[in-house]
PDB file of N, CA and C in Angstrom:
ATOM      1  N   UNK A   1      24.070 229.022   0.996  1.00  0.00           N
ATOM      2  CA  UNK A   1      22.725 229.479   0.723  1.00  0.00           C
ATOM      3  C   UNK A   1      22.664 230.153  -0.646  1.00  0.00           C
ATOM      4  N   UNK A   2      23.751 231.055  -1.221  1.00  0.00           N
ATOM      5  CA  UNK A   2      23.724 231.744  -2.091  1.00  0.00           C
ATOM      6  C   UNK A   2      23.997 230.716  -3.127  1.00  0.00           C
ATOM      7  N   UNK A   3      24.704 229.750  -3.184  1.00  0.00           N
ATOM      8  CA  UNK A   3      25.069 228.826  -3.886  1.00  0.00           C
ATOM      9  C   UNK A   3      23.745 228.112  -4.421  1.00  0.00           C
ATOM     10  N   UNK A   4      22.980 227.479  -3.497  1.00  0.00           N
ATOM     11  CA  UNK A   4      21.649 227.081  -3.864  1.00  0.00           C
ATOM     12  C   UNK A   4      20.391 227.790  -4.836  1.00  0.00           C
ATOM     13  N   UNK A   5      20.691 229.177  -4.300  1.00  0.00           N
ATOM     14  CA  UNK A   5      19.778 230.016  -5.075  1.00  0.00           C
ATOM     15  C   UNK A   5      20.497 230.012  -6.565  1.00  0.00           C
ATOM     16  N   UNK A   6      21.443 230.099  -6.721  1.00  0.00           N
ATOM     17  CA  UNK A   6      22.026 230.263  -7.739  1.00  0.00           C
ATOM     18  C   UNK A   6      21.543 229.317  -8.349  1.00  0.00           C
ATOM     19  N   UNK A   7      22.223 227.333  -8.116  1.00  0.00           N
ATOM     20  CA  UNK A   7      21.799 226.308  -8.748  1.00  0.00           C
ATOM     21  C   UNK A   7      20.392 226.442  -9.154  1.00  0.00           C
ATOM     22  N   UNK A   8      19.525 226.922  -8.256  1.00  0.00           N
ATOM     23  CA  UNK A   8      18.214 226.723  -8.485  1.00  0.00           C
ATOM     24  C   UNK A   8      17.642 227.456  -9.271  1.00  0.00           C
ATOM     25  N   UNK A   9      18.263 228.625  -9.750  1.00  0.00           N
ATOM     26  CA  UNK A   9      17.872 229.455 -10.382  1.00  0.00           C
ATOM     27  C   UNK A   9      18.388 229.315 -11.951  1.00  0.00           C
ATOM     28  N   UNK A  10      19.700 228.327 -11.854  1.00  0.00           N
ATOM     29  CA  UNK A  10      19.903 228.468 -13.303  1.00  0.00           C
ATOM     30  C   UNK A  10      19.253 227.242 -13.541  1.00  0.00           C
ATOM     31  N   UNK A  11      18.934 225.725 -13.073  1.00  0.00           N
ATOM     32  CA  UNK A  11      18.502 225.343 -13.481  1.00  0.00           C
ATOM     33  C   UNK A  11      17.130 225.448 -14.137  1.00  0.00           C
ATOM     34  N   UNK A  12      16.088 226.177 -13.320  1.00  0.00           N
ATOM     35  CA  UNK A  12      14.740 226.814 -14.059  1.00  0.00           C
ATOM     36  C   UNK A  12      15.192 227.723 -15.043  1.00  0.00           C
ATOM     37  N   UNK A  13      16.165 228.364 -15.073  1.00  0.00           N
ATOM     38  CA  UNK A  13      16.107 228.737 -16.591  1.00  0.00           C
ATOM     39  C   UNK A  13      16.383 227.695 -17.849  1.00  0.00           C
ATOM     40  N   UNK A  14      17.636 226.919 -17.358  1.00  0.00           N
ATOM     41  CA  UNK A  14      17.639 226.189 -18.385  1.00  0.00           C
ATOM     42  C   UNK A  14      16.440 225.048 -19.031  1.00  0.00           C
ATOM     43  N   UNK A  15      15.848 224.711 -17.783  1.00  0.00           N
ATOM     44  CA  UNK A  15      14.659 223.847 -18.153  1.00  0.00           C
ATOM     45  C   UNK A  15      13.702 224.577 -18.798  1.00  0.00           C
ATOM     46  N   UNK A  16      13.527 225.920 -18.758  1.00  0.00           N
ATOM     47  CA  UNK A  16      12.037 226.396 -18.910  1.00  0.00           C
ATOM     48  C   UNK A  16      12.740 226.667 -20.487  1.00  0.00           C
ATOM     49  N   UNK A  17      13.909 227.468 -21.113  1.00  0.00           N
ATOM     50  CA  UNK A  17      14.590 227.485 -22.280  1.00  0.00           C
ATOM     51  C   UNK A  17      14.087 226.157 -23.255  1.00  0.00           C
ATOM     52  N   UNK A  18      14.401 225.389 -22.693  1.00  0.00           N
ATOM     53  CA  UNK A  18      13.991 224.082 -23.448  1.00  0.00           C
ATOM     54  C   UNK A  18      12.350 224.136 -23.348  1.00  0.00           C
ATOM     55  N   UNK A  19      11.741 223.678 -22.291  1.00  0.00           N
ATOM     56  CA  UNK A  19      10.433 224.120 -22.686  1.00  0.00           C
ATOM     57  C   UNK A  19      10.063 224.667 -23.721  1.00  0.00           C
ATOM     58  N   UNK A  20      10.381 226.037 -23.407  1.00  0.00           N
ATOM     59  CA  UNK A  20      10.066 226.962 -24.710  1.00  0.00           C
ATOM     60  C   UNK A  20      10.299 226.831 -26.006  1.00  0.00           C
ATOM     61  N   UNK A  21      11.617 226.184 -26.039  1.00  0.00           N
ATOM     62  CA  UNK A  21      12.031 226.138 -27.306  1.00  0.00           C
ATOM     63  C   UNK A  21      11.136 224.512 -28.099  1.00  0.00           C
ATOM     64  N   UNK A  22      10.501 224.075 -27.442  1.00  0.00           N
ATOM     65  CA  UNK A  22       9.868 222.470 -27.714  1.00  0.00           C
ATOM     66  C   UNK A  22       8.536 223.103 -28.024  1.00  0.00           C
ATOM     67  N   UNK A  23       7.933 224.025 -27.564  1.00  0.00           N
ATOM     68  CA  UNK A  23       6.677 224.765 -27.726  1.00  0.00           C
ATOM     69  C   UNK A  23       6.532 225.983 -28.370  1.00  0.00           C
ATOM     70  N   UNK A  24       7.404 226.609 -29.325  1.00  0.00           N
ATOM     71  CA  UNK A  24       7.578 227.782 -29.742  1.00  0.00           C
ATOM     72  C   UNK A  24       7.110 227.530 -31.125  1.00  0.00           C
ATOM     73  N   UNK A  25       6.300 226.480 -31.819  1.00  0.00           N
ATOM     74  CA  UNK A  25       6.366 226.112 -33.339  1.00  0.00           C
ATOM     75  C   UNK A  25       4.674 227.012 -33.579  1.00  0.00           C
ATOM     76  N   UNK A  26       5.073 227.830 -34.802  1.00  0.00           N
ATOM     77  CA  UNK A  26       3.609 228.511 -35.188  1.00  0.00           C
ATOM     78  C   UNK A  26       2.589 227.597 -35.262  1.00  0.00           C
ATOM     79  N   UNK A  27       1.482 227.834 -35.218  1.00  0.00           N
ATOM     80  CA  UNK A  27       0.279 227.127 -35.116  1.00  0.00           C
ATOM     81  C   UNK A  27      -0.275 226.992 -36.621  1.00  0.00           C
ATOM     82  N   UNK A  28       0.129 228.023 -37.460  1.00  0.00           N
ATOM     83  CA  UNK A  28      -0.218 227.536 -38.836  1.00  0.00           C
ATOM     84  C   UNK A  28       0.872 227.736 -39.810  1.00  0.00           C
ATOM     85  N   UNK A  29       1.752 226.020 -39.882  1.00  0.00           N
ATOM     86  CA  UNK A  29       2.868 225.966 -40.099  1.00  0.00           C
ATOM     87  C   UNK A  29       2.586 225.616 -41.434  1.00  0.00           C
ATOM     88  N   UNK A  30       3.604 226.060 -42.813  1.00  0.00           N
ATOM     89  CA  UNK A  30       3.688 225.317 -44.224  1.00  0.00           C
ATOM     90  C   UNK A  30       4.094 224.247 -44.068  1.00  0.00           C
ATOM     91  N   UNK A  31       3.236 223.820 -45.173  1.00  0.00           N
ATOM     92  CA  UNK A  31       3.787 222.116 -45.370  1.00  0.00           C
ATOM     93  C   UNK A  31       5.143 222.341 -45.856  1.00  0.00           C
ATOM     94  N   UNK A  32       6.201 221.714 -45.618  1.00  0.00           N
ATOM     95  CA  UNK A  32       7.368 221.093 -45.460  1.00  0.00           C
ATOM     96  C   UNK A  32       7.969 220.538 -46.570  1.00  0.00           C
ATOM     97  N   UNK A  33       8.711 220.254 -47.510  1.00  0.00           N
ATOM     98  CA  UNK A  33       9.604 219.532 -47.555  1.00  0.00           C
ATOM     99  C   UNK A  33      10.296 218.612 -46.584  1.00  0.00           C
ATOM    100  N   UNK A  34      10.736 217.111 -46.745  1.00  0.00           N
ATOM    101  CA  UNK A  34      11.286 216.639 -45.615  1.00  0.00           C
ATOM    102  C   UNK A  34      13.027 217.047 -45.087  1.00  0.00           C
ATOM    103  N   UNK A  35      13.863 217.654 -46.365  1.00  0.00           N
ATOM    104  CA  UNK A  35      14.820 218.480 -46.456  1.00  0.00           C
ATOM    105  C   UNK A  35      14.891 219.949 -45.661  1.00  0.00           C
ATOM    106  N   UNK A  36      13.720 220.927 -46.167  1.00  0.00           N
ATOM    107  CA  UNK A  36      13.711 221.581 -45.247  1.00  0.00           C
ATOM    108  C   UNK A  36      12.980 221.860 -44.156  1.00  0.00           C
ATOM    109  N   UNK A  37      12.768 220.334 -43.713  1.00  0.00           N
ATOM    110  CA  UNK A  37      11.696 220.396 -42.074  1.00  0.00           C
ATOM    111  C   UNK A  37      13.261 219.512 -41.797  1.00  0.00           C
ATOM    112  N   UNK A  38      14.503 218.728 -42.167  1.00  0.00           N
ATOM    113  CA  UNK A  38      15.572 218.663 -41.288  1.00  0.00           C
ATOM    114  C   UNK A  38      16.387 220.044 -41.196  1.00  0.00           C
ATOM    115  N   UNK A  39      16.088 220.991 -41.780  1.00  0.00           N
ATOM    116  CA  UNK A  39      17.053 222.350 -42.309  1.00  0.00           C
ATOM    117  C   UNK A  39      16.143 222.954 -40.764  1.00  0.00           C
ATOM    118  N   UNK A  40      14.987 223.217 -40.734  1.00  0.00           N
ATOM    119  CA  UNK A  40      14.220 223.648 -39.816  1.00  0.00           C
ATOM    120  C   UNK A  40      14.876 223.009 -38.506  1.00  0.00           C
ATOM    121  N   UNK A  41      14.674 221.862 -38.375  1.00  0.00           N
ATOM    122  CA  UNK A  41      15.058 221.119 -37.068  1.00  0.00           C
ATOM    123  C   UNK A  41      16.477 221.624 -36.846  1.00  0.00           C
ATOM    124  N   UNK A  42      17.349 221.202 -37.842  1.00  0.00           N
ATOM    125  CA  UNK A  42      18.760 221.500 -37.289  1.00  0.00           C
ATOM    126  C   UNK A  42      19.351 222.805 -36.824  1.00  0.00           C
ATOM    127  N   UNK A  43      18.507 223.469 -37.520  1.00  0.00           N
ATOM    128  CA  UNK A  43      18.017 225.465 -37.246  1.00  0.00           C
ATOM    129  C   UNK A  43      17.655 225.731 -35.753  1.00  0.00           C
ATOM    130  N   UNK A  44      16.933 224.775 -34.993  1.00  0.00           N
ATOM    131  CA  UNK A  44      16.333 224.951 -33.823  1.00  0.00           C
ATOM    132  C   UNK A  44      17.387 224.508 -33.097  1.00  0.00           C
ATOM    133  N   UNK A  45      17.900 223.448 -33.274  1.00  0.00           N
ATOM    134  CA  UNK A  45      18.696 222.649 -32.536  1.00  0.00           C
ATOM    135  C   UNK A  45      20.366 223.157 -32.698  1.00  0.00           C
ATOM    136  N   UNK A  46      20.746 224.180 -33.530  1.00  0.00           N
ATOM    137  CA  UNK A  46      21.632 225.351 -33.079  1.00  0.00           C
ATOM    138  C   UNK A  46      21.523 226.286 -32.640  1.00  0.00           C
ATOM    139  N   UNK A  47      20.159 226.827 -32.387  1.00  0.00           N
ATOM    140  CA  UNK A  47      20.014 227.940 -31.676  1.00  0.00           C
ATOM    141  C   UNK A  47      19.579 227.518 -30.398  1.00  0.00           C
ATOM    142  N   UNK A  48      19.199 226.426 -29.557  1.00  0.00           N
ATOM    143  CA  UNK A  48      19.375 225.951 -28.423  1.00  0.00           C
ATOM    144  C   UNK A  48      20.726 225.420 -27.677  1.00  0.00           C
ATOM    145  N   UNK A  49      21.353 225.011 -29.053  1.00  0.00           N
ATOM    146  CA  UNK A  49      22.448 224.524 -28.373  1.00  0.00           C
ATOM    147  C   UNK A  49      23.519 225.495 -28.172  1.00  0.00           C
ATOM    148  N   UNK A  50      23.177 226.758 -28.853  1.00  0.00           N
ATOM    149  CA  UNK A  50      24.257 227.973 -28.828  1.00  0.00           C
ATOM    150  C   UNK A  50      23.549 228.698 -27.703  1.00  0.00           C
ATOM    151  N   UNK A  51      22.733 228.689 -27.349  1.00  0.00           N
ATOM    152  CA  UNK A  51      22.374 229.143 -25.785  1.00  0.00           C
ATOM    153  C   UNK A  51      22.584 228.544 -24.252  1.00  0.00           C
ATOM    154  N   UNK A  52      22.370 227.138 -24.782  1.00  0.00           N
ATOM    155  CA  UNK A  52      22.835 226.237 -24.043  1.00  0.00           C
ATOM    156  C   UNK A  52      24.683 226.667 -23.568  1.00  0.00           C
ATOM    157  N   UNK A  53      25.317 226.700 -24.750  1.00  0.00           N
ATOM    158  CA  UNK A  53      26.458 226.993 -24.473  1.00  0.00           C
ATOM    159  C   UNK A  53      26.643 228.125 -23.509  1.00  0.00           C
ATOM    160  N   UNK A  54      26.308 229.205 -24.046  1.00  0.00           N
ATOM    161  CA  UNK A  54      26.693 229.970 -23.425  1.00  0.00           C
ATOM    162  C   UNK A  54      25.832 230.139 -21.987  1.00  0.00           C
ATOM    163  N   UNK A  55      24.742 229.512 -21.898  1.00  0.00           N
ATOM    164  CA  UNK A  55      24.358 229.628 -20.310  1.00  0.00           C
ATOM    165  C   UNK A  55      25.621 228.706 -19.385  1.00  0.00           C
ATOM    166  N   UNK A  56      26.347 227.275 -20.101  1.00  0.00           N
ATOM    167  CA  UNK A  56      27.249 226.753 -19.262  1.00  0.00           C
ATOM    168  C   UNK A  56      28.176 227.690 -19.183  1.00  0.00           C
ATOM    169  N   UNK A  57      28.870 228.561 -20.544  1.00  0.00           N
ATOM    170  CA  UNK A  57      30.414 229.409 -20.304  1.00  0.00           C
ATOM    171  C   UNK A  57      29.674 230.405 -18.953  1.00  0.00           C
ATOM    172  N   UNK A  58      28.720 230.828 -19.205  1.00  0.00           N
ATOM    173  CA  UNK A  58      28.586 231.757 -18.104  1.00  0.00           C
ATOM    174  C   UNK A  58      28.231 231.003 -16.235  1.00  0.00           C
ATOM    175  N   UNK A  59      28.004 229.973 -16.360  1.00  0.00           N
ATOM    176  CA  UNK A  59      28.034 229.274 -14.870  1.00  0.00           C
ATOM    177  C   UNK A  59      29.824 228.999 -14.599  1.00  0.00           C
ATOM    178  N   UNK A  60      30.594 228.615 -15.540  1.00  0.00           N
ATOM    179  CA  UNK A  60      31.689 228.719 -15.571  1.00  0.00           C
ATOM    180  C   UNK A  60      32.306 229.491 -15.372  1.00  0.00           C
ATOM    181  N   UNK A  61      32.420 230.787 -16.139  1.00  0.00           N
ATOM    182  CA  UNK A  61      32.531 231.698 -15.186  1.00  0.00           C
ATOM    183  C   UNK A  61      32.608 231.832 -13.904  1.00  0.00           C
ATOM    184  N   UNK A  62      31.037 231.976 -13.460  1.00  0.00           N
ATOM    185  CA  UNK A  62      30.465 232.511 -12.463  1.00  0.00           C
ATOM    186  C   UNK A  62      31.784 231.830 -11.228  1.00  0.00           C
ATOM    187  N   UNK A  63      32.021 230.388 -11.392  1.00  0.00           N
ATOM    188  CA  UNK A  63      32.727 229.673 -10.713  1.00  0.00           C
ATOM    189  C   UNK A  63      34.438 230.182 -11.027  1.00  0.00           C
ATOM    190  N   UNK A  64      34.886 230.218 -11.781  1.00  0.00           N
ATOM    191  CA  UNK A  64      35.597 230.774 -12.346  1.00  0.00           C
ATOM    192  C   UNK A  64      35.990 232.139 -11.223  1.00  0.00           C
ATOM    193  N   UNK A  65      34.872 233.305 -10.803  1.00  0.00           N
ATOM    194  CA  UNK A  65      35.511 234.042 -10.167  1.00  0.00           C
ATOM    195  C   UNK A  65      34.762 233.818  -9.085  1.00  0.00           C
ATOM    196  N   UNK A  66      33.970 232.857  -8.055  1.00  0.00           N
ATOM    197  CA  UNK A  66      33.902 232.665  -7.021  1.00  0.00           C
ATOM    198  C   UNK A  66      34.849 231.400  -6.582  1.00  0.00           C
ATOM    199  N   UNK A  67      36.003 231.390  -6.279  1.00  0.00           N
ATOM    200  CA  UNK A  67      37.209 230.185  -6.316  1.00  0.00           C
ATOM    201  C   UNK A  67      36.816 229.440  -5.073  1.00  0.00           C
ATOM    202  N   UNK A  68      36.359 230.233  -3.943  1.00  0.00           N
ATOM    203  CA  UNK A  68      35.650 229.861  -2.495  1.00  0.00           C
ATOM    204  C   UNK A  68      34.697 228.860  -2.546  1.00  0.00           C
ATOM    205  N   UNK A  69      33.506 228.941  -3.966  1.00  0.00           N
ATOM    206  CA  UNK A  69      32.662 227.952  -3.900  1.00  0.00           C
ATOM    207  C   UNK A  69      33.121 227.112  -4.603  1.00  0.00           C
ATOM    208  N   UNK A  70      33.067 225.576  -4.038  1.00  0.00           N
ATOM    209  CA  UNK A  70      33.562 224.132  -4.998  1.00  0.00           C
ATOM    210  C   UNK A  70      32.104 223.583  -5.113  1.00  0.00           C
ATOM    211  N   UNK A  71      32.346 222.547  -6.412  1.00  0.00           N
ATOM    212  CA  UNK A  71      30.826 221.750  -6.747  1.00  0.00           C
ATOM    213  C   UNK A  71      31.149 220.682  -6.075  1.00  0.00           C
ATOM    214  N   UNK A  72      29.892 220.223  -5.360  1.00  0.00           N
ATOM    215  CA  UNK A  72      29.834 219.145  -5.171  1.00  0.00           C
ATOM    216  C   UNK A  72      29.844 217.794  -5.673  1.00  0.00           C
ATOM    217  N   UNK A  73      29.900 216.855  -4.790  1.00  0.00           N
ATOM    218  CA  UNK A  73      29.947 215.726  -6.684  1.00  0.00           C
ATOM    219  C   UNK A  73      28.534 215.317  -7.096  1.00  0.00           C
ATOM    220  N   UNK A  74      27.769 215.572  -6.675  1.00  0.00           N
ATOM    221  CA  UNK A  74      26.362 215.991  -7.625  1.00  0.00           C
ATOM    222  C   UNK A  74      25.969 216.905  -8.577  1.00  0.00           C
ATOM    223  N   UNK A  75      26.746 218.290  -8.512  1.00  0.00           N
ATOM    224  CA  UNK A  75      26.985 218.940  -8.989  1.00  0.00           C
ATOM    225  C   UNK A  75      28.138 218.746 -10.617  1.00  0.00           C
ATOM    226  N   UNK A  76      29.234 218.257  -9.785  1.00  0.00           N
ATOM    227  CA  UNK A  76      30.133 218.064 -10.949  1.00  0.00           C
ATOM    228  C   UNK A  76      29.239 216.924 -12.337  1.00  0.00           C
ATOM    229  N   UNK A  77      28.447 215.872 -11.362  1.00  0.00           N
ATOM    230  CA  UNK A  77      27.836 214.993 -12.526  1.00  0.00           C
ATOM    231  C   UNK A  77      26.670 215.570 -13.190  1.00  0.00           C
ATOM    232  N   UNK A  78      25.870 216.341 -13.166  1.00  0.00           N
ATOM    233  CA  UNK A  78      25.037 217.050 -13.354  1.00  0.00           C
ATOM    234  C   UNK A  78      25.644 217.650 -14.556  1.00  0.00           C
ATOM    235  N   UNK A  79      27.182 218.705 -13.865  1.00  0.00           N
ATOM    236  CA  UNK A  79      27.916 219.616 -15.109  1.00  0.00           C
ATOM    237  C   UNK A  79      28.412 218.453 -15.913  1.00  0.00           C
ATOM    238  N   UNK A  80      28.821 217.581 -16.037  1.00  0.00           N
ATOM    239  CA  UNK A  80      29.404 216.691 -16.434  1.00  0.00           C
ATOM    240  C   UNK A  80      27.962 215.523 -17.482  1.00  0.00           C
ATOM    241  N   UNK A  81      27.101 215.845 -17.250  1.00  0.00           N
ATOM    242  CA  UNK A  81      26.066 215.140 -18.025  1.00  0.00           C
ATOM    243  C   UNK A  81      25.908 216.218 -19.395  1.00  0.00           C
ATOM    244  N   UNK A  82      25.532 217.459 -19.014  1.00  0.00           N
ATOM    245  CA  UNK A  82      25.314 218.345 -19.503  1.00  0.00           C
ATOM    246  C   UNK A  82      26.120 218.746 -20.818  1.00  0.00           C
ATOM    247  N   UNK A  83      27.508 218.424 -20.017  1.00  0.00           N
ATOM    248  CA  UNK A  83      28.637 218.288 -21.148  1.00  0.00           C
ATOM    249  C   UNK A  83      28.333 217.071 -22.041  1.00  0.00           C
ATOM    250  N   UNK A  84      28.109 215.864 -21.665  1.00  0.00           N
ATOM    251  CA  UNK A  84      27.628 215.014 -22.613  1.00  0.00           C
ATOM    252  C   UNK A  84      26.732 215.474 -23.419  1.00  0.00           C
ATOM    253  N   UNK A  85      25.840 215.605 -23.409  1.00  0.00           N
ATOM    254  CA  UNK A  85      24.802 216.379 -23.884  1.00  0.00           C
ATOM    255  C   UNK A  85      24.987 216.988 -24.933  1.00  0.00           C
ATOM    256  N   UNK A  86      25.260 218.290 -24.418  1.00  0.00           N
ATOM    257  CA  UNK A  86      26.032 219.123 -25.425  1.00  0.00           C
ATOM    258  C   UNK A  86      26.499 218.321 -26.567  1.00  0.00           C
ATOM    259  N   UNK A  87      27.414 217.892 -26.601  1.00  0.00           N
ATOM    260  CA  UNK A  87      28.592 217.048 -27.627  1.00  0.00           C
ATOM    261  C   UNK A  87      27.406 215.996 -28.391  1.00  0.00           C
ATOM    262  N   UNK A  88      26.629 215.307 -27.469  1.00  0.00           N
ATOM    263  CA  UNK A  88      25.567 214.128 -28.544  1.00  0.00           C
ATOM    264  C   UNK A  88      24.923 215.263 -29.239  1.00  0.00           C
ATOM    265  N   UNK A  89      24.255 216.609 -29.065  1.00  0.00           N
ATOM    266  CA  UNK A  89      24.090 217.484 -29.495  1.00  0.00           C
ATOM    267  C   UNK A  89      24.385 217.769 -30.744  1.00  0.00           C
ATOM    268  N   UNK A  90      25.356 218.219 -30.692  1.00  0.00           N
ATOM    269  CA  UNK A  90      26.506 218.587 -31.922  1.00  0.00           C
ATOM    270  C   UNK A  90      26.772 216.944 -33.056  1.00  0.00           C
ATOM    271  N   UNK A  91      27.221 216.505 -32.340  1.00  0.00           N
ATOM    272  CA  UNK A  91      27.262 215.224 -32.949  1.00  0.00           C
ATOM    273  C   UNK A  91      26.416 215.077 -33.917  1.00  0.00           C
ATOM    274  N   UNK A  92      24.969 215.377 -33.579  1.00  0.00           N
ATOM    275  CA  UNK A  92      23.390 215.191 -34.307  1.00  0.00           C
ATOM    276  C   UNK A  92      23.091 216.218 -35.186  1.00  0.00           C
ATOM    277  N   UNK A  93      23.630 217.326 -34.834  1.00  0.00           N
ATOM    278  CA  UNK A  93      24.000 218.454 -36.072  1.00  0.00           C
ATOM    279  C   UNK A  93      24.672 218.115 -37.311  1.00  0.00           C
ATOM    280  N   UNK A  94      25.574 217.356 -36.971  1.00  0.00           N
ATOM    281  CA  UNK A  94      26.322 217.021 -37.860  1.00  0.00           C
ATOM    282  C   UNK A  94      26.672 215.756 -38.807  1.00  0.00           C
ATOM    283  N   UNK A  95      25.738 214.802 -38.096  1.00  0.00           N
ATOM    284  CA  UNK A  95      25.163 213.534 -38.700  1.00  0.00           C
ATOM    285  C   UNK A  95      23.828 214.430 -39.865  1.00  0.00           C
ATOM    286  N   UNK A  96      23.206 215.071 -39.152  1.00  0.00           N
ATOM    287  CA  UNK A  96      22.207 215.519 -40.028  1.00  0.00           C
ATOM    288  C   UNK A  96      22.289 216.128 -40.772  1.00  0.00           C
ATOM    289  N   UNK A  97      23.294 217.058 -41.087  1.00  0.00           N
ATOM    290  CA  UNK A  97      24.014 217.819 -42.129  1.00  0.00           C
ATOM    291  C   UNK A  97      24.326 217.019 -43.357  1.00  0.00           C
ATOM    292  N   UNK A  98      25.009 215.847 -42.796  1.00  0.00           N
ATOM    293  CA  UNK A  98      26.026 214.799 -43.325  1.00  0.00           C
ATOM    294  C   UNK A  98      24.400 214.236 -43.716  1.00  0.00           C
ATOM    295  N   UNK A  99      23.598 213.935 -43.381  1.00  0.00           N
ATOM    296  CA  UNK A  99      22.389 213.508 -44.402  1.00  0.00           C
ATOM    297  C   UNK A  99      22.127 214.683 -45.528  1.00  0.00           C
ATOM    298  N   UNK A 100      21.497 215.157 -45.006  1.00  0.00           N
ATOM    299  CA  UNK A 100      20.962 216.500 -46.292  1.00  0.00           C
ATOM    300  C   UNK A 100      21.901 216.669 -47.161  1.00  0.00           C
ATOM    301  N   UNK A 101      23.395 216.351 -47.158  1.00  0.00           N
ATOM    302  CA  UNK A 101      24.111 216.351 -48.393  1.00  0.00           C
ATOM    303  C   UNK A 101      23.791 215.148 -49.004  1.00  0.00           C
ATOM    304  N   UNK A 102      23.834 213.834 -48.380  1.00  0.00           N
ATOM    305  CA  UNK A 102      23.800 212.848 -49.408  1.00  0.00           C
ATOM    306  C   UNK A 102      22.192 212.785 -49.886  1.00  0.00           C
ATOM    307  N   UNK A 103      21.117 212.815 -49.458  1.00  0.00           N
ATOM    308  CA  UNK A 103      20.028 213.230 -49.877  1.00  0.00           C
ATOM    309  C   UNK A 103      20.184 214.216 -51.302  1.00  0.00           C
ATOM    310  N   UNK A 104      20.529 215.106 -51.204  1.00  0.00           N
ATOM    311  CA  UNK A 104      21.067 216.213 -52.264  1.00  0.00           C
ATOM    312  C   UNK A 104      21.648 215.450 -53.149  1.00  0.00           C
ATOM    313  N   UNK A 105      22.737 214.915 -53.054  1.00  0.00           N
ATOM    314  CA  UNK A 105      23.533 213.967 -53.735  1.00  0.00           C
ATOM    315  C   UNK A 105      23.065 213.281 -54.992  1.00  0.00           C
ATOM    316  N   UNK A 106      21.960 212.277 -53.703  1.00  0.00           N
ATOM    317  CA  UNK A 106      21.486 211.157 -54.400  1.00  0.00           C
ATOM    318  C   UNK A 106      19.857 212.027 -55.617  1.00  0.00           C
ATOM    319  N   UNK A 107      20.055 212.541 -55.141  1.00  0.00           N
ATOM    320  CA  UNK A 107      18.678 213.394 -56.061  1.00  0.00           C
ATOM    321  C   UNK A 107      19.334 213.710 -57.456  1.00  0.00           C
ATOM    322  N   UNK A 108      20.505 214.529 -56.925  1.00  0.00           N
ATOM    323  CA  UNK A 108      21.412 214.757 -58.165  1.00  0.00           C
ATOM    324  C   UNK A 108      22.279 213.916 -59.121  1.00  0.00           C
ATOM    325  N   UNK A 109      21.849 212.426 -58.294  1.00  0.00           N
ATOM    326  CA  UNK A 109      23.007 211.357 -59.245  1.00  0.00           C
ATOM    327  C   UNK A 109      21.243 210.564 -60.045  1.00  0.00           C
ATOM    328  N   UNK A 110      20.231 210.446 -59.323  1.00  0.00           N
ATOM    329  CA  UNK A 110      18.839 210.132 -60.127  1.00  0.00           C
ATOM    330  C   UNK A 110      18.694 210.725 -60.863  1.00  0.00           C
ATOM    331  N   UNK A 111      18.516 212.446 -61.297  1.00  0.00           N
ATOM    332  CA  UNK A 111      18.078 212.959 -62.345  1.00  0.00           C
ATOM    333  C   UNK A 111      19.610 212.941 -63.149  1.00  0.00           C
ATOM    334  N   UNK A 112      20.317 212.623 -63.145  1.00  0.00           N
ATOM    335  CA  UNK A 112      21.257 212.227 -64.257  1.00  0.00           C
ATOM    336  C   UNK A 112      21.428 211.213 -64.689  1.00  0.00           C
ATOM    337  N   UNK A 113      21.077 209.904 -63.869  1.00  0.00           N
ATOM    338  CA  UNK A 113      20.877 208.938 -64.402  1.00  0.00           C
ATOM    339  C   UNK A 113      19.224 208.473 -65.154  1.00  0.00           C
ATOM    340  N   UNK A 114      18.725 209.636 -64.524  1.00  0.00           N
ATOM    341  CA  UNK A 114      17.060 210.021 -65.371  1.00  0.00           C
ATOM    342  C   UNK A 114      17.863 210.368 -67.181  1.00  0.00           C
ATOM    343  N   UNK A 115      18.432 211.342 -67.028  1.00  0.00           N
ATOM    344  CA  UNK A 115      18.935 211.725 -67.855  1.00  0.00           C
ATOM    345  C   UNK A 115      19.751 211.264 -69.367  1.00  0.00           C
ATOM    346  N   UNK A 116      20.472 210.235 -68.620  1.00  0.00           N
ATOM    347  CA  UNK A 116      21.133 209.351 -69.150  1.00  0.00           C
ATOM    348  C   UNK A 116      20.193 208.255 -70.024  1.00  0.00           C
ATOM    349  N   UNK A 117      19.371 207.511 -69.051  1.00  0.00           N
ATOM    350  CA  UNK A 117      18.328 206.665 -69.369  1.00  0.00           C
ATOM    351  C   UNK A 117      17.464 206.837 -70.546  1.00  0.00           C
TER     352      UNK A 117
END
């Protein structure tokens, strides 16, 4: 029973987290750059995913010192998606990073070849 409340309880947090974080954008936002509206995005998308984290280290835990309760295997795939997740996550951090440099790059190899020209 306690087990359930628990699941049920972290999952509404984690869903409503995301919620929030998908609906949290000011209503009278500056226009953008497309550089720093990916700087923006990737900004959001580490500070979800660093919460994210630590809401799993702390269910881990939680399991961690209740040794009595085991996951079920709905449970384990659930934790086990999540972990995917996570990682395509990161992954996308870091593809997008890996853009905004060559973007940068290529700006900086045009106005020298502006230059040159």
């Amino acid at each position: 029973m306690k087990l359930k409340i628990f699941f049920s309880s972290f999952f509404l947090l984690v869903f409503s987290t995301f919620a929030l974080a998908q609906n949290n954008r000011p209503t009278s936002e500056p226009i953008l750059t497309p550089i720093d509206n990916i700087s923006f995005e990737i900004t959001k998308i580490s500070k979800s995913l660093q919460t994210f984290n630590k809401r799993i280290k702390d269910l881990l835990e939680q399991f961690a010192l209740n040794k009595g309760n085991q996951l079920n295997d709905k449970q384990q795939k659930l934790l086990f998606g999540y972990e995917i997740l996570n990682r395509a996550e990161q992954r996308l951090e870091i593809l997008q990073k890996f853009q905004i440099e060559l973007a940068e790059k290529e700006a900086s190899l045009k106005t020298r070849l502006a230059q040159i020209e």
